[in-house]
N, C-alpha and C. Protein backbone atom coordinates (compact mmCIF):
# COMPACT_ATOMS: atom_id res chain seq x y z
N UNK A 1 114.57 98.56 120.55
CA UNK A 1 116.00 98.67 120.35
C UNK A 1 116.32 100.07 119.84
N UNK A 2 117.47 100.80 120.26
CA UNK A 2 117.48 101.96 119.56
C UNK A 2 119.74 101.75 119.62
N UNK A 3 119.87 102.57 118.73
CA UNK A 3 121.03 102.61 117.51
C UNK A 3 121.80 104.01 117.57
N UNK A 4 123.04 104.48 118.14
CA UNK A 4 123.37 105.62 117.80
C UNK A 4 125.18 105.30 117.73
N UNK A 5 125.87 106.37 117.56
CA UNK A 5 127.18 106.35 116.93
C UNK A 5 127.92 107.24 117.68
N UNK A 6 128.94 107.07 118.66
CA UNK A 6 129.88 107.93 118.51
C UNK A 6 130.33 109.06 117.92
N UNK A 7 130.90 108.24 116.88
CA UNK A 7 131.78 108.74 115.89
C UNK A 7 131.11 109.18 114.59
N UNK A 8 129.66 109.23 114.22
CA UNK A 8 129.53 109.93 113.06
C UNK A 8 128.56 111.15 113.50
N UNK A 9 128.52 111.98 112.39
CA UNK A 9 127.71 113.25 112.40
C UNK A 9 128.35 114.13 113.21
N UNK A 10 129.84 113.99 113.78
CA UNK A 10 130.15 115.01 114.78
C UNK A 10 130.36 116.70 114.23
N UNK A 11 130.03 117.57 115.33
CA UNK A 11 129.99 118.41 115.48
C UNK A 11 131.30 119.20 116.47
N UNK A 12 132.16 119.60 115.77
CA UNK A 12 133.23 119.95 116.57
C UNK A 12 132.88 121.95 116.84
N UNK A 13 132.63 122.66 117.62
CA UNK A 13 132.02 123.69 117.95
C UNK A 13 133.00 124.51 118.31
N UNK A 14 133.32 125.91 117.62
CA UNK A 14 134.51 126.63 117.85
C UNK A 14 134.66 127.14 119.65
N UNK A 15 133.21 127.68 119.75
CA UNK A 15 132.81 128.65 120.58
C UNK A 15 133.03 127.59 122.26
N UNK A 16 132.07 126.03 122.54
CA UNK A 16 132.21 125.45 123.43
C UNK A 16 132.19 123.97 122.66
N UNK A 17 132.09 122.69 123.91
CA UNK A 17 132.10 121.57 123.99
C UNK A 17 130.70 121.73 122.83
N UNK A 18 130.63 120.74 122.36
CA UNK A 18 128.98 120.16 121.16
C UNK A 18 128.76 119.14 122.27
N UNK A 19 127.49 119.39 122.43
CA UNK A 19 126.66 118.45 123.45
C UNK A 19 125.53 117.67 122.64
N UNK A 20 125.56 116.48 122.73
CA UNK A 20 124.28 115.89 121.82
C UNK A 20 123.83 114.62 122.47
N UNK A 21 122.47 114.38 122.90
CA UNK A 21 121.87 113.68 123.63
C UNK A 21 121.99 112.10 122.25
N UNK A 22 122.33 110.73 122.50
CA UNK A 22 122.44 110.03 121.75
C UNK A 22 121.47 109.16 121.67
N UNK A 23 121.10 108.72 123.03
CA UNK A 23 120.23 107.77 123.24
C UNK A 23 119.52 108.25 124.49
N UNK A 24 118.45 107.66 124.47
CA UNK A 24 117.72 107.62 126.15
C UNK A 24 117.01 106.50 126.40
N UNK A 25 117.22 105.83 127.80
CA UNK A 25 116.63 104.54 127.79
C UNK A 25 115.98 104.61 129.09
N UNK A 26 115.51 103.27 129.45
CA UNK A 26 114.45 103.55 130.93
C UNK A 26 115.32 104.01 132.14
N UNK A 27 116.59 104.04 132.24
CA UNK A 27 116.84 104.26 133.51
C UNK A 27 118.32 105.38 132.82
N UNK A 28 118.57 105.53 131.94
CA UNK A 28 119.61 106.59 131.56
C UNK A 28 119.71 107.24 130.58
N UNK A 29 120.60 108.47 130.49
CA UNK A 29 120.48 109.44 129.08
C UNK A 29 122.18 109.16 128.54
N UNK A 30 122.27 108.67 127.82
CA UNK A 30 123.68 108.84 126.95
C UNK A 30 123.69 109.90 126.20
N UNK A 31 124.93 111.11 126.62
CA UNK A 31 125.18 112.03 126.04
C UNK A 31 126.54 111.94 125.61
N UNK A 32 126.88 112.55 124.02
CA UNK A 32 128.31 112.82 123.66
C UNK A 32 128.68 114.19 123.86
N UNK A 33 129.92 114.43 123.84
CA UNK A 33 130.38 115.96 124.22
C UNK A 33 131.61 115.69 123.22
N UNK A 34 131.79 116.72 122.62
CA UNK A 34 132.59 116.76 121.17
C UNK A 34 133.69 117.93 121.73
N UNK A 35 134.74 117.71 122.22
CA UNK A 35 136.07 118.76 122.85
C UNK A 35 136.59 118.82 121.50
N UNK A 36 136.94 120.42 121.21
CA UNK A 36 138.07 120.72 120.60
C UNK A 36 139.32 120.83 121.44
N UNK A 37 140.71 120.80 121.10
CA UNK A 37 141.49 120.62 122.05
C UNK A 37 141.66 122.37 122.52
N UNK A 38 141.60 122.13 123.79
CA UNK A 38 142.00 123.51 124.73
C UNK A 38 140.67 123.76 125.49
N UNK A 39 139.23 123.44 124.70
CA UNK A 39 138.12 123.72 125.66
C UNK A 39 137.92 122.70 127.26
N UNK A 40 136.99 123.64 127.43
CA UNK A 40 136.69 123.90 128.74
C UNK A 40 135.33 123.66 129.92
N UNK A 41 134.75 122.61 130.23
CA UNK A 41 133.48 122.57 130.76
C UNK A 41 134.50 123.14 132.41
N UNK A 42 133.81 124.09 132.69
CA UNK A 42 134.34 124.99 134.27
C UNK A 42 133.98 123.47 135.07
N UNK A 43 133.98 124.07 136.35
CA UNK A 43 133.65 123.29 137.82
C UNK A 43 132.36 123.16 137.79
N UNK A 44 131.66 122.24 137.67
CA UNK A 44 130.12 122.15 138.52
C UNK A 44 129.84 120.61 138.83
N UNK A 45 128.56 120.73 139.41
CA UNK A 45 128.35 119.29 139.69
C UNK A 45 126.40 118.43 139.51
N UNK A 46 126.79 117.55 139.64
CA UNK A 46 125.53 117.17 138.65
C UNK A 46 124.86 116.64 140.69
N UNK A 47 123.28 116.71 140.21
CA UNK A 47 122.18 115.96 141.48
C UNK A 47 122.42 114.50 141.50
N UNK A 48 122.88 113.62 140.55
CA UNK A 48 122.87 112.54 140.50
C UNK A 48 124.32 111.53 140.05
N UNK A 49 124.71 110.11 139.97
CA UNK A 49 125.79 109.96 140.07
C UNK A 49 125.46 109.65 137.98
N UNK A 50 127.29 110.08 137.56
CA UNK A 50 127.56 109.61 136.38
C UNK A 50 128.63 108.97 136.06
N UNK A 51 128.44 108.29 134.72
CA UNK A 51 129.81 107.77 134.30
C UNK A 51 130.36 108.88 133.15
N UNK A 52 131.79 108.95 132.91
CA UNK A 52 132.08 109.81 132.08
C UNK A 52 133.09 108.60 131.18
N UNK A 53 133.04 108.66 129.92
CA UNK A 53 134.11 107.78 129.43
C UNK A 53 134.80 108.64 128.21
N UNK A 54 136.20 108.75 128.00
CA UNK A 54 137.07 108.91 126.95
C UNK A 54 136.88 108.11 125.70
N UNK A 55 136.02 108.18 125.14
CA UNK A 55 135.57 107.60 123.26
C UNK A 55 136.91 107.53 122.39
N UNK A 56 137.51 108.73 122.66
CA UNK A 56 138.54 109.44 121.84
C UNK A 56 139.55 110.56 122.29
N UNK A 57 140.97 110.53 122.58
CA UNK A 57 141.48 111.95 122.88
C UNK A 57 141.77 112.07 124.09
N UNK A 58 141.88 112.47 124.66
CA UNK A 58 142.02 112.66 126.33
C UNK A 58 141.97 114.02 126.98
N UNK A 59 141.31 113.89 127.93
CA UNK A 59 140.91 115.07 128.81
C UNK A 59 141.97 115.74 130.30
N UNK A 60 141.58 116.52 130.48
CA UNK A 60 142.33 116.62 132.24
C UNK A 60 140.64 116.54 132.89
N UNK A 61 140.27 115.56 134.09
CA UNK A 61 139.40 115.96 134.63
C UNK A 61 139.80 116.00 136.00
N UNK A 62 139.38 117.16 136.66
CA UNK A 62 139.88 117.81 137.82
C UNK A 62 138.69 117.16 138.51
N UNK A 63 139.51 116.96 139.93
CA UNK A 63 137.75 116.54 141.15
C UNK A 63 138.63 116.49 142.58
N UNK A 64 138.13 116.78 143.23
CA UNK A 64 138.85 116.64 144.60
C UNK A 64 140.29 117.60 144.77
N UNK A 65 140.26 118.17 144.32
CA UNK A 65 141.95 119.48 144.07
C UNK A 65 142.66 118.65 143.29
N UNK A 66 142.18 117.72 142.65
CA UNK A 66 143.34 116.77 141.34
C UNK A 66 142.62 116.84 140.66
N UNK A 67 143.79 116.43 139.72
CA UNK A 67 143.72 116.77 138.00
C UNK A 67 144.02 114.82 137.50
N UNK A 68 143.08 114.65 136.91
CA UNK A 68 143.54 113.16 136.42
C UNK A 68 143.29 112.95 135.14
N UNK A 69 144.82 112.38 134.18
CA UNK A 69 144.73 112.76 132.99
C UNK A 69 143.78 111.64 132.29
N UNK A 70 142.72 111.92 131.87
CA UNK A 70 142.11 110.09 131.27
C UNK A 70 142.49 110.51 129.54
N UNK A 71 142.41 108.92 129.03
CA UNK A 71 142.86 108.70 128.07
C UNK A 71 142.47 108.14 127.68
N UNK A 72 142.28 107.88 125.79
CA UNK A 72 141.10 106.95 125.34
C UNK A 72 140.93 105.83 125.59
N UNK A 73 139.79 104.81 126.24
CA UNK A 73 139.47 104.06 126.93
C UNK A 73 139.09 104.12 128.70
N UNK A 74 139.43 105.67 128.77
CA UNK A 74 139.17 105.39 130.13
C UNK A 74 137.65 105.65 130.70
N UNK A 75 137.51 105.54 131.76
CA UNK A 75 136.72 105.58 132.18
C UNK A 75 136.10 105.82 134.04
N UNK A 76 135.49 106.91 134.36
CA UNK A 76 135.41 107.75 135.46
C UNK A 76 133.75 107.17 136.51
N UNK A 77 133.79 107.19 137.30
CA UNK A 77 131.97 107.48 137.70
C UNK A 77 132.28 107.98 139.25
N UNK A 78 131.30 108.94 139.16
CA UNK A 78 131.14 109.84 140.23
C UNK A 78 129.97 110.38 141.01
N UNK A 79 129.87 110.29 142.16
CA UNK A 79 128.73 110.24 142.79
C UNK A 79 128.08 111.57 142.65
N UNK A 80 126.90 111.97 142.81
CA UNK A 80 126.62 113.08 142.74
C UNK A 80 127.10 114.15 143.73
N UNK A 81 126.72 115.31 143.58
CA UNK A 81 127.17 116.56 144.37
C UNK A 81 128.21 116.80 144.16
N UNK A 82 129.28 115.75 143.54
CA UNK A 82 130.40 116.14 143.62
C UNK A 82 131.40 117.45 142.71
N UNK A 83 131.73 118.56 143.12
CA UNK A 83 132.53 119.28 141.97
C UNK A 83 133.83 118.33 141.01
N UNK A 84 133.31 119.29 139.87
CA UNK A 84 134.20 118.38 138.89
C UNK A 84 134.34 119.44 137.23
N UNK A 85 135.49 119.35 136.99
CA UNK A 85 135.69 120.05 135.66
C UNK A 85 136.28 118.91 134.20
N UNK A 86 136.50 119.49 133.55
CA UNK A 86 136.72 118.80 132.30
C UNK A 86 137.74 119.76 130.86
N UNK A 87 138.57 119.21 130.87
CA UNK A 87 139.87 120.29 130.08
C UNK A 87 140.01 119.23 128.64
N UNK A 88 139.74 119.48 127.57
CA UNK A 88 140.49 118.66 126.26
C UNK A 88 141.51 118.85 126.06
N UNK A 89 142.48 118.19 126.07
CA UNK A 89 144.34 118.05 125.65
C UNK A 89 144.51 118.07 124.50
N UNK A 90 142.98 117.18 123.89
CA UNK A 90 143.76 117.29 122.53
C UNK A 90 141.60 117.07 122.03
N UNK A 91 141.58 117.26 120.63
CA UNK A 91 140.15 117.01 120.07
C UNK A 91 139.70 115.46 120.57
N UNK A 92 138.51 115.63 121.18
CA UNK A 92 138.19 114.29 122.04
C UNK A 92 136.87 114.09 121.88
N UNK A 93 136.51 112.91 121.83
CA UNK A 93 134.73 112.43 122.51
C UNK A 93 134.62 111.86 123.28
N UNK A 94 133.56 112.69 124.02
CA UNK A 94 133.19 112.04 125.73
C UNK A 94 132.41 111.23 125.92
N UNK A 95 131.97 110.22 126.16
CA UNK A 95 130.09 109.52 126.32
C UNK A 95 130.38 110.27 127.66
N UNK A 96 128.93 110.61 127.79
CA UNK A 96 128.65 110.99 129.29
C UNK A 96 127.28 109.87 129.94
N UNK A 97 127.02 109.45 130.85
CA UNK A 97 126.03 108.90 130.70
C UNK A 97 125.19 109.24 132.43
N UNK A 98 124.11 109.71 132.28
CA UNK A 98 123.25 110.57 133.04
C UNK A 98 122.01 109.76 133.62
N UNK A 99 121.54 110.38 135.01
CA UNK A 99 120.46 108.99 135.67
C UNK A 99 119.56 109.68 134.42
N UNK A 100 118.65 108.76 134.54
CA UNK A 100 117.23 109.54 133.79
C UNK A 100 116.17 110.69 134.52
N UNK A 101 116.53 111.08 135.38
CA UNK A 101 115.79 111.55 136.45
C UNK A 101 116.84 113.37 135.99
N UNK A 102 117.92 112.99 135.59
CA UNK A 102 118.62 114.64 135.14
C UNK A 102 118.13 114.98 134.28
N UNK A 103 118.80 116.50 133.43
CA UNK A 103 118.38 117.10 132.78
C UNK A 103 119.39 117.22 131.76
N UNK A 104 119.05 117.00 130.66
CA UNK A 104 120.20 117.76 129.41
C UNK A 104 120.42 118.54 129.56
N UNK A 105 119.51 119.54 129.89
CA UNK A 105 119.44 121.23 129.97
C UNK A 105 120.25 121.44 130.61
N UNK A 106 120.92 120.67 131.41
CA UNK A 106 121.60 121.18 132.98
C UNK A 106 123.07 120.70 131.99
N UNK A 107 123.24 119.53 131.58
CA UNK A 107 124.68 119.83 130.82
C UNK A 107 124.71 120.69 130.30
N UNK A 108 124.39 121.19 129.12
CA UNK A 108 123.68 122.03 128.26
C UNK A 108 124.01 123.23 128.98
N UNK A 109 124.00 123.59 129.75
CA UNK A 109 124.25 125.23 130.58
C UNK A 109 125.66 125.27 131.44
N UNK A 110 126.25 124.29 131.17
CA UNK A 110 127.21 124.44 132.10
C UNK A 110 128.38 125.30 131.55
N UNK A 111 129.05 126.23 132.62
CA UNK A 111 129.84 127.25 132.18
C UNK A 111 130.99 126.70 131.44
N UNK A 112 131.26 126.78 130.17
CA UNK A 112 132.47 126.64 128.86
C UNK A 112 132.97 127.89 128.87
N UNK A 113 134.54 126.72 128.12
CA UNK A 113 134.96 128.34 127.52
C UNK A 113 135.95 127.48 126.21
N UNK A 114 136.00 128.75 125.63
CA UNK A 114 136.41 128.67 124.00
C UNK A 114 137.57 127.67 123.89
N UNK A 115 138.47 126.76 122.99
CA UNK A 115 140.11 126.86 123.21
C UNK A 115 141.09 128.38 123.26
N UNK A 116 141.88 127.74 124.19
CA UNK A 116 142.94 128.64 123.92
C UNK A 116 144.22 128.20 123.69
N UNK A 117 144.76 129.13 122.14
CA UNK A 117 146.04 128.57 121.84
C UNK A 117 147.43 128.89 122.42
């Protein structure tokens, strides 16, 4: 059995998104992503399919030339290859949840950018 939290120990990061691996199990990686409001994960796209869910706050996530506003409780999944960005509206937490076969590293590198007021 393993145990992790959302909502405590967060790390809100001036510079980009706080990325923190929560759990890992036999077939997936649960990652949180800690948005201050105005940041920025750019366009990219993952090898494998994910779910993205709104914990807290709400995002713009862009995919297909749209922008779709999610909001806490929502919830996204997307096949792989696909381009896709991620905008905070307001201070938010993301679960991200990843095949096991990806890489943290690869969230972990994806092009951010600071808020802007």
């Amino acid at each position: 059995m393993k145990i992790a939290s959302l909502n405590e120990a967060l790390d809100y990061n001036d510079n980009k998104p706080a990325i923190q691996v929560l759990l890992e199990t036999k077939s997936s990686k649960e990652i949180r992503i800690v948005f201050q409001k105005g940041q920025i994960m750019k366009e990219h796209k993952t090898p494998f399919p994910i779910v993205v869910e709104v914990f807290k706050g709400s995002i713009v996530f862009g995919v297909h030339g749209g922008k779709h506003e999610l909001k806490q409780g929502s919830i996204i999944a997307l096949d792989g290859g696909i381009p896709h960005e991620l905008k905070a509206t307001e201070n938010s937490i993301v679960r991200l949840s990843l095949s096991k076969n990806d890489k943290v590293s690869r969230v972990k590198n994806i092009n951010t950018s600071a808020k802007k007021d």
